[in-house]
C-alpha atoms as a PDB file:
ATOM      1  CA  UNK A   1     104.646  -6.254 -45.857  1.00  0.00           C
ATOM      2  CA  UNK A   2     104.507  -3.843 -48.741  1.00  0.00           C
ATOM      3  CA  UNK A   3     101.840  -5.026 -50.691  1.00  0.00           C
ATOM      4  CA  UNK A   4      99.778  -4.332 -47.071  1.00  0.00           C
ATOM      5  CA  UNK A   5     101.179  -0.887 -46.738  1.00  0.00           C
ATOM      6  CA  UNK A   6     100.482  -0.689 -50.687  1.00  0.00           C
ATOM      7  CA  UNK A   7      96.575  -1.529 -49.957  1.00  0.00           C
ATOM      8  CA  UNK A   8      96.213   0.378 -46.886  1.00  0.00           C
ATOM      9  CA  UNK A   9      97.050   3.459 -48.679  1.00  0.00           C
ATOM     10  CA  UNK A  10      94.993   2.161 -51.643  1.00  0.00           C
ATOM     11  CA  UNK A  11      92.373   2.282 -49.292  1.00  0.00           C
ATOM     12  CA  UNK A  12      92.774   5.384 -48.100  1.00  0.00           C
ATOM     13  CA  UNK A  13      93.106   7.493 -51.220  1.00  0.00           C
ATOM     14  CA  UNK A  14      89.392   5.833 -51.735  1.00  0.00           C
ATOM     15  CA  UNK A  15      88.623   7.402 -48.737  1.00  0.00           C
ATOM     16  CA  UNK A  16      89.469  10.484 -48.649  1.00  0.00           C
ATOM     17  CA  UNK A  17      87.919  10.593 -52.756  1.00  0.00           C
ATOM     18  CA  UNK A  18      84.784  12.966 -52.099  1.00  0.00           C
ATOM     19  CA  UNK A  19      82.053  11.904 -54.553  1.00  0.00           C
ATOM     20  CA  UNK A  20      80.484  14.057 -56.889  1.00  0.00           C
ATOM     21  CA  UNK A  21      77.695  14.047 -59.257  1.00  0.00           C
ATOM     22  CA  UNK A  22      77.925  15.800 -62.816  1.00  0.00           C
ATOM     23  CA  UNK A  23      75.401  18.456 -62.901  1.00  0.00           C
ATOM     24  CA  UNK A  24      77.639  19.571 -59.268  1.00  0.00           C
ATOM     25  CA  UNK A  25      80.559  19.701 -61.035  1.00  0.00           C
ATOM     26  CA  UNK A  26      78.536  21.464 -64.206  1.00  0.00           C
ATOM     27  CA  UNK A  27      77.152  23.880 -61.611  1.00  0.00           C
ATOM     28  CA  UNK A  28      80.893  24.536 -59.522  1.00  0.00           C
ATOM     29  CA  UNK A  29      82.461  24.653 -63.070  1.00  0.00           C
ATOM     30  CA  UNK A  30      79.885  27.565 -64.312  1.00  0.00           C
ATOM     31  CA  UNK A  31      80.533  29.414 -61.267  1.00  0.00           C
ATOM     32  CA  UNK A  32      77.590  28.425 -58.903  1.00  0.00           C
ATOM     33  CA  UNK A  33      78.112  28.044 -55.108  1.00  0.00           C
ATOM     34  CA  UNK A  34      76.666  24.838 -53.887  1.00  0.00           C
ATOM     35  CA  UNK A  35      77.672  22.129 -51.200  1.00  0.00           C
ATOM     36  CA  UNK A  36      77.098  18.906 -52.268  1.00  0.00           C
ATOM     37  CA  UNK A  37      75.691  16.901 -50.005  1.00  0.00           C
ATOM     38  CA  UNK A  38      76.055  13.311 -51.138  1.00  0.00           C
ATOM     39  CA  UNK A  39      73.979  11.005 -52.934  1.00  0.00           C
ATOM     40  CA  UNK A  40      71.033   9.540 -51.285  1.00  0.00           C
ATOM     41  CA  UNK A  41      70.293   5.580 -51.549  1.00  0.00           C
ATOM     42  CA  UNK A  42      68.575   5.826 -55.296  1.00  0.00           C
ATOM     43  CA  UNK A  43      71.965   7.760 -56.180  1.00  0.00           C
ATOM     44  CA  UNK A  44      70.078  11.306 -56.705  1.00  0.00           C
ATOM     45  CA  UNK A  45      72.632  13.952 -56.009  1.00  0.00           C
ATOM     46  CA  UNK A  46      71.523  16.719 -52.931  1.00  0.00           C
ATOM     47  CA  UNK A  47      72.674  20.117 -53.095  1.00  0.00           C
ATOM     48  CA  UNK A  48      72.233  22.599 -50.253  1.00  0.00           C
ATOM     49  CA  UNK A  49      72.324  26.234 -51.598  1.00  0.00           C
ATOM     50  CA  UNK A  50      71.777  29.661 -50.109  1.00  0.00           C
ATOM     51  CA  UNK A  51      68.074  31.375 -50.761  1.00  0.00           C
ATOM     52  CA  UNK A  52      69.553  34.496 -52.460  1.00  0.00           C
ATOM     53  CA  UNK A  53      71.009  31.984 -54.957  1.00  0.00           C
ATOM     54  CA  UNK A  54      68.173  30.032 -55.395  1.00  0.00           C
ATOM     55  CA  UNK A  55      66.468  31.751 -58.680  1.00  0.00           C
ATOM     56  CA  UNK A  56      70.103  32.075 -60.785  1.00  0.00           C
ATOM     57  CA  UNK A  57      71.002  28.322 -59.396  1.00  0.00           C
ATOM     58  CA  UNK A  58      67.000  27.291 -60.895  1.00  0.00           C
ATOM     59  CA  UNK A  59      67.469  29.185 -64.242  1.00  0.00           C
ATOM     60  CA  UNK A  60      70.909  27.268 -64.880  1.00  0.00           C
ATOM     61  CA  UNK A  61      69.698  23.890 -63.731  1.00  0.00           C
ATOM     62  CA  UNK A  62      66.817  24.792 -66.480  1.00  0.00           C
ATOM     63  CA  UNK A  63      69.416  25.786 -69.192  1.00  0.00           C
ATOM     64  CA  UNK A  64      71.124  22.280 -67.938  1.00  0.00           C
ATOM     65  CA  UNK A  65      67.986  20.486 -69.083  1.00  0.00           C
ATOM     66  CA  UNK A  66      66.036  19.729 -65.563  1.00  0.00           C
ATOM     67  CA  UNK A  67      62.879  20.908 -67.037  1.00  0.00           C
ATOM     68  CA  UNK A  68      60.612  19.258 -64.819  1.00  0.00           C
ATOM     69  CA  UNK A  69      59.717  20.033 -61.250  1.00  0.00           C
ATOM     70  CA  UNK A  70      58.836  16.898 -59.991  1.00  0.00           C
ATOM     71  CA  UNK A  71      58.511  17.959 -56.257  1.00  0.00           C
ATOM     72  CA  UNK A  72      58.504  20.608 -54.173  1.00  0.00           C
ATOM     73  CA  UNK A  73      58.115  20.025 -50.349  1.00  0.00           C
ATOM     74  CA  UNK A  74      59.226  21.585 -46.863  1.00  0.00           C
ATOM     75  CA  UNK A  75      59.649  20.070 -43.965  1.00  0.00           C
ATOM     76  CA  UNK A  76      61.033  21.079 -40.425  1.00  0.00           C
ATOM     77  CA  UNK A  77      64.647  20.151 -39.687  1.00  0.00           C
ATOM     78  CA  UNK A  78      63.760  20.585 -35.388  1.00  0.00           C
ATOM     79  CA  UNK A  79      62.276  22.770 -33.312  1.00  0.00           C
ATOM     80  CA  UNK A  80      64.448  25.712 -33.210  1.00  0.00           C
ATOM     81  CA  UNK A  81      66.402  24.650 -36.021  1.00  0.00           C
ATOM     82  CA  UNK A  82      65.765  25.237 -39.497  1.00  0.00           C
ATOM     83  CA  UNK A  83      62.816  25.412 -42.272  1.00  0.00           C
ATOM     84  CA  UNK A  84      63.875  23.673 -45.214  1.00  0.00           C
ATOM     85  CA  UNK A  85      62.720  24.189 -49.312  1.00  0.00           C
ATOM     86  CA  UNK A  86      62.921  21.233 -51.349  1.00  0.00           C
ATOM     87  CA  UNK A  87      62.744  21.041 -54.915  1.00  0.00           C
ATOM     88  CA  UNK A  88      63.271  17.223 -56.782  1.00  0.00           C
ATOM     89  CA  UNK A  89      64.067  18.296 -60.674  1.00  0.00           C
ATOM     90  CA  UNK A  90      64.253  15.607 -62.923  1.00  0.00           C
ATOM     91  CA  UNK A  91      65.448  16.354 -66.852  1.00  0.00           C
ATOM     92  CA  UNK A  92      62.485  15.290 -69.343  1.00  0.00           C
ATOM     93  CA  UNK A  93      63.597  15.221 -73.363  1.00  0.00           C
ATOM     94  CA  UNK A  94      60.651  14.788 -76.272  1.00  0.00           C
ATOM     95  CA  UNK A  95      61.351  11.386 -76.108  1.00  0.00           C
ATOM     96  CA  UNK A  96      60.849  10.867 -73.040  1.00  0.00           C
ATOM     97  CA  UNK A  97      63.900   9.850 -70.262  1.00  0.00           C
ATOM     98  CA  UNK A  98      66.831  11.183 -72.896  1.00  0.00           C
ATOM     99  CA  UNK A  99      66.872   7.668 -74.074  1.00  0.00           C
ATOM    100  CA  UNK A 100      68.202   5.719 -71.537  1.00  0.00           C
ATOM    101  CA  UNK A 101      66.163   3.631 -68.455  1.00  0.00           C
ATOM    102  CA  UNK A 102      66.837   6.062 -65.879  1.00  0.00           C
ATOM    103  CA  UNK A 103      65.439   9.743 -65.244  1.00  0.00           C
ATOM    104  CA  UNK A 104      68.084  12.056 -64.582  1.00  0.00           C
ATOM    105  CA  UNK A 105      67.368  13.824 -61.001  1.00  0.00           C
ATOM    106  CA  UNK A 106      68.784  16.549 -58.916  1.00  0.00           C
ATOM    107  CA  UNK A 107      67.860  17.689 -55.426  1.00  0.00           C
ATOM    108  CA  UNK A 108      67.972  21.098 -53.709  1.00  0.00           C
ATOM    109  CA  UNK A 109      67.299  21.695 -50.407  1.00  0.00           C
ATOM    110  CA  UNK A 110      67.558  25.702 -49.252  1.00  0.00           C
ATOM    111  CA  UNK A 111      67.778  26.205 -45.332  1.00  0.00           C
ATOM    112  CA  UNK A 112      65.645  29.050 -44.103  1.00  0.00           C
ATOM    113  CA  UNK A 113      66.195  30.899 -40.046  1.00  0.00           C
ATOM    114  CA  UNK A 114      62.773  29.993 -38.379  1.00  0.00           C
ATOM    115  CA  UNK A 115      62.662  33.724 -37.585  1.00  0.00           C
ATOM    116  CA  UNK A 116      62.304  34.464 -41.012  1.00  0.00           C
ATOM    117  CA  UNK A 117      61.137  32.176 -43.761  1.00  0.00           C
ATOM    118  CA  UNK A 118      61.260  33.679 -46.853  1.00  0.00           C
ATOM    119  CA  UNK A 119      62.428  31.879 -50.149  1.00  0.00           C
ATOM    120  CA  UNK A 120      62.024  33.244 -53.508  1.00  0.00           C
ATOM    121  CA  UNK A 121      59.315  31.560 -55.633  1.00  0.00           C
ATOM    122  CA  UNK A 122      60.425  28.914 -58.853  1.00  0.00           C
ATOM    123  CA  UNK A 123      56.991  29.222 -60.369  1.00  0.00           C
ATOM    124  CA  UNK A 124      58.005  31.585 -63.158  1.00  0.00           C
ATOM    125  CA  UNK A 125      60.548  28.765 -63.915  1.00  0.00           C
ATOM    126  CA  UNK A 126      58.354  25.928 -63.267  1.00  0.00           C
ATOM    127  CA  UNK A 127      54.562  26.070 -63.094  1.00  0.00           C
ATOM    128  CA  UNK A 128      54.044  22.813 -61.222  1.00  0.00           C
ATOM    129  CA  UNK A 129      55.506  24.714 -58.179  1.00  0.00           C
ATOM    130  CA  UNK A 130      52.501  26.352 -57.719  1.00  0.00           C
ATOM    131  CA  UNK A 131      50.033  24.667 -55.607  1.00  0.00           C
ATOM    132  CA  UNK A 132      53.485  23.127 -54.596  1.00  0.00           C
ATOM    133  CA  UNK A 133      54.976  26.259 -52.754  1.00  0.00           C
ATOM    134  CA  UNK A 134      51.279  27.009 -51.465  1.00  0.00           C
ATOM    135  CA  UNK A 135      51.318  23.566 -49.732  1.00  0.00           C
ATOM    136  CA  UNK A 136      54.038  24.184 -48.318  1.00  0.00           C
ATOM    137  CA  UNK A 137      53.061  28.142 -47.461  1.00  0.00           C
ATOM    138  CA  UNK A 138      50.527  26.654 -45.302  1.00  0.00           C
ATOM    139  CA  UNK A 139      51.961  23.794 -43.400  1.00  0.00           C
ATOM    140  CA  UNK A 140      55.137  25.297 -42.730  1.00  0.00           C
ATOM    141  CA  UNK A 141      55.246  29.203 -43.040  1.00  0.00           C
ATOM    142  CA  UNK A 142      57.852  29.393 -45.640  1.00  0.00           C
ATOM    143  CA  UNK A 143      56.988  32.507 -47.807  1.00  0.00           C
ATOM    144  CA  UNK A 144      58.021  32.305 -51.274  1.00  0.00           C
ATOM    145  CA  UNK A 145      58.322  35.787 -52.561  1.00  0.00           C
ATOM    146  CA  UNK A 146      57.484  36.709 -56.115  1.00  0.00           C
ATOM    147  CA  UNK A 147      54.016  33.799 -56.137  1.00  0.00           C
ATOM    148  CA  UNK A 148      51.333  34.843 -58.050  1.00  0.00           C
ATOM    149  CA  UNK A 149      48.763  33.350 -55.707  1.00  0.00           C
ATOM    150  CA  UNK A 150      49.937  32.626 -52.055  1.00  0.00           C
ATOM    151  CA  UNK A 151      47.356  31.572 -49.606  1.00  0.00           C
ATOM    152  CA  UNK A 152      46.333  29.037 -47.492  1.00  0.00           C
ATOM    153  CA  UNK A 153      45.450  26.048 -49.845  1.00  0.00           C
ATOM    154  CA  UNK A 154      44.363  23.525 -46.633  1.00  0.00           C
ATOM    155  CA  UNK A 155      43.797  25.178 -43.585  1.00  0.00           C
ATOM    156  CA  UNK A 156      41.029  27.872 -43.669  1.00  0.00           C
ATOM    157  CA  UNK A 157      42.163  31.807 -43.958  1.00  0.00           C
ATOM    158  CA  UNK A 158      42.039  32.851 -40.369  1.00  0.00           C
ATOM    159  CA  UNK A 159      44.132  29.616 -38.795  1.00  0.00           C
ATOM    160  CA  UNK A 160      46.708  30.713 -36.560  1.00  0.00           C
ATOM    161  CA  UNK A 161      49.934  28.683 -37.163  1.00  0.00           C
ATOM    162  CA  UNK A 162      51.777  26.285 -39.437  1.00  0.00           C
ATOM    163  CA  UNK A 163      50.942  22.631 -38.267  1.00  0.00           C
ATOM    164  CA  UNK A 164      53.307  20.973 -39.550  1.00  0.00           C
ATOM    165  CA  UNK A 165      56.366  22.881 -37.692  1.00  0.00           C
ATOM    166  CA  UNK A 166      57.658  20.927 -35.242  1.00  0.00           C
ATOM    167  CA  UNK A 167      57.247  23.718 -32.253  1.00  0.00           C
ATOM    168  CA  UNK A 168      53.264  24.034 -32.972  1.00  0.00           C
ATOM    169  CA  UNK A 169      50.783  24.031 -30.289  1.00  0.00           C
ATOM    170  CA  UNK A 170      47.422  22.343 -31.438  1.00  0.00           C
ATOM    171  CA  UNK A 171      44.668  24.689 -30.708  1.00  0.00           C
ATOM    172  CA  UNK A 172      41.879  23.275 -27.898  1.00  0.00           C
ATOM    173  CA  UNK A 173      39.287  23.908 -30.224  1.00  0.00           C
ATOM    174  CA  UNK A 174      38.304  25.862 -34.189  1.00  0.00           C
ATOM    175  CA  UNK A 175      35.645  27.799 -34.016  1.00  0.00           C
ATOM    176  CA  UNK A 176      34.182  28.076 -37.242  1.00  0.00           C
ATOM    177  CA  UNK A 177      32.813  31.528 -38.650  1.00  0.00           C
ATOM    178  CA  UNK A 178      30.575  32.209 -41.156  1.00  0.00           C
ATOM    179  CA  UNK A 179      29.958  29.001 -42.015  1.00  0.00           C
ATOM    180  CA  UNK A 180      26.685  29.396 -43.051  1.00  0.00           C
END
């Protein structure tokens, strides 16, 4: 009987272990306010952070060594419910992938009130955000504050609405003006 209370409570000190990832613990360590919000199935570590954090939490991951911006995305968490940012950093070296045969990767996702949208803008961290941020300018009506260049990149100037938001209402027709 005790080795069975002796595994039980083996099993639930594993439990109750939250699981971290090093660059969270880096980041919590240093001072900056994150939630951690697992690992997803590849093992890439998700952290949720606050918008007014965003640019101080970017120039640390930087300093960390996640000096490439593989993706940046948005997408609509349910209509009503939250616009989300999404940056995928992943830590080049000259060599290549810091010698070993994985790519060290982070995610951040920043959660944004539908009534108003506005994130501030990574590209003076990392160019490849972009046509990135403009993407998702367009599609989703997240305004990232401080681009150099934000406009519509898919939909034409004068279209009403973000079509990818969950609560859009597809227009019955596009009238197109001054097309010739």
């Amino acid at each position: 009987m005790a080795d069975n209370e002796t595994n039980s409570s083996e099993q639930a000190a594993l439990v109750t272990t939250e699981v971290t990832a090093p660059v969270s613990e880096w980041l919590t360590n240093n001072g900056f306010e994150h939630e951690f919000l697992g690992l997803d199935k590849q093992g890439v570590p998700i952290l949720k952070i606050d918008r007014q954090f965003l640019l101080p939490f970017s120039t640390a991951l930087y300093a960390y060594g996640f000096n490439y911006l593989m993706m940046q995305c948005g997408y609509d968490a349910g209509a009503g419910d939250s616009l989300v940012s999404v940056y995928h950093l992943g830590k080049l070296s000259d060599e290549g992938i810091n010698k070993s045969d994985r790519l060290e990767e982070v995610r951040i996702k920043v959660f944004l009130p539908r009534a108003d949208p506005r994130c501030p803008s990574v590209y003076w961290i990392w160019k490849t955000a972009d046509w990135q941020e403009r993407e998702t300018f367009d599609m989703y009506g997240i305004i990232y504050e401080g681009h150099p260049n934000l406009k519509r990149i898919l939909m034409p100037e004068d279209w009403i609405g973000y079509p990818m938001r969950k609560d859009y209402v597809t227009p019955d027709f596009y009238e197109l003006q001054d097309a010739y």
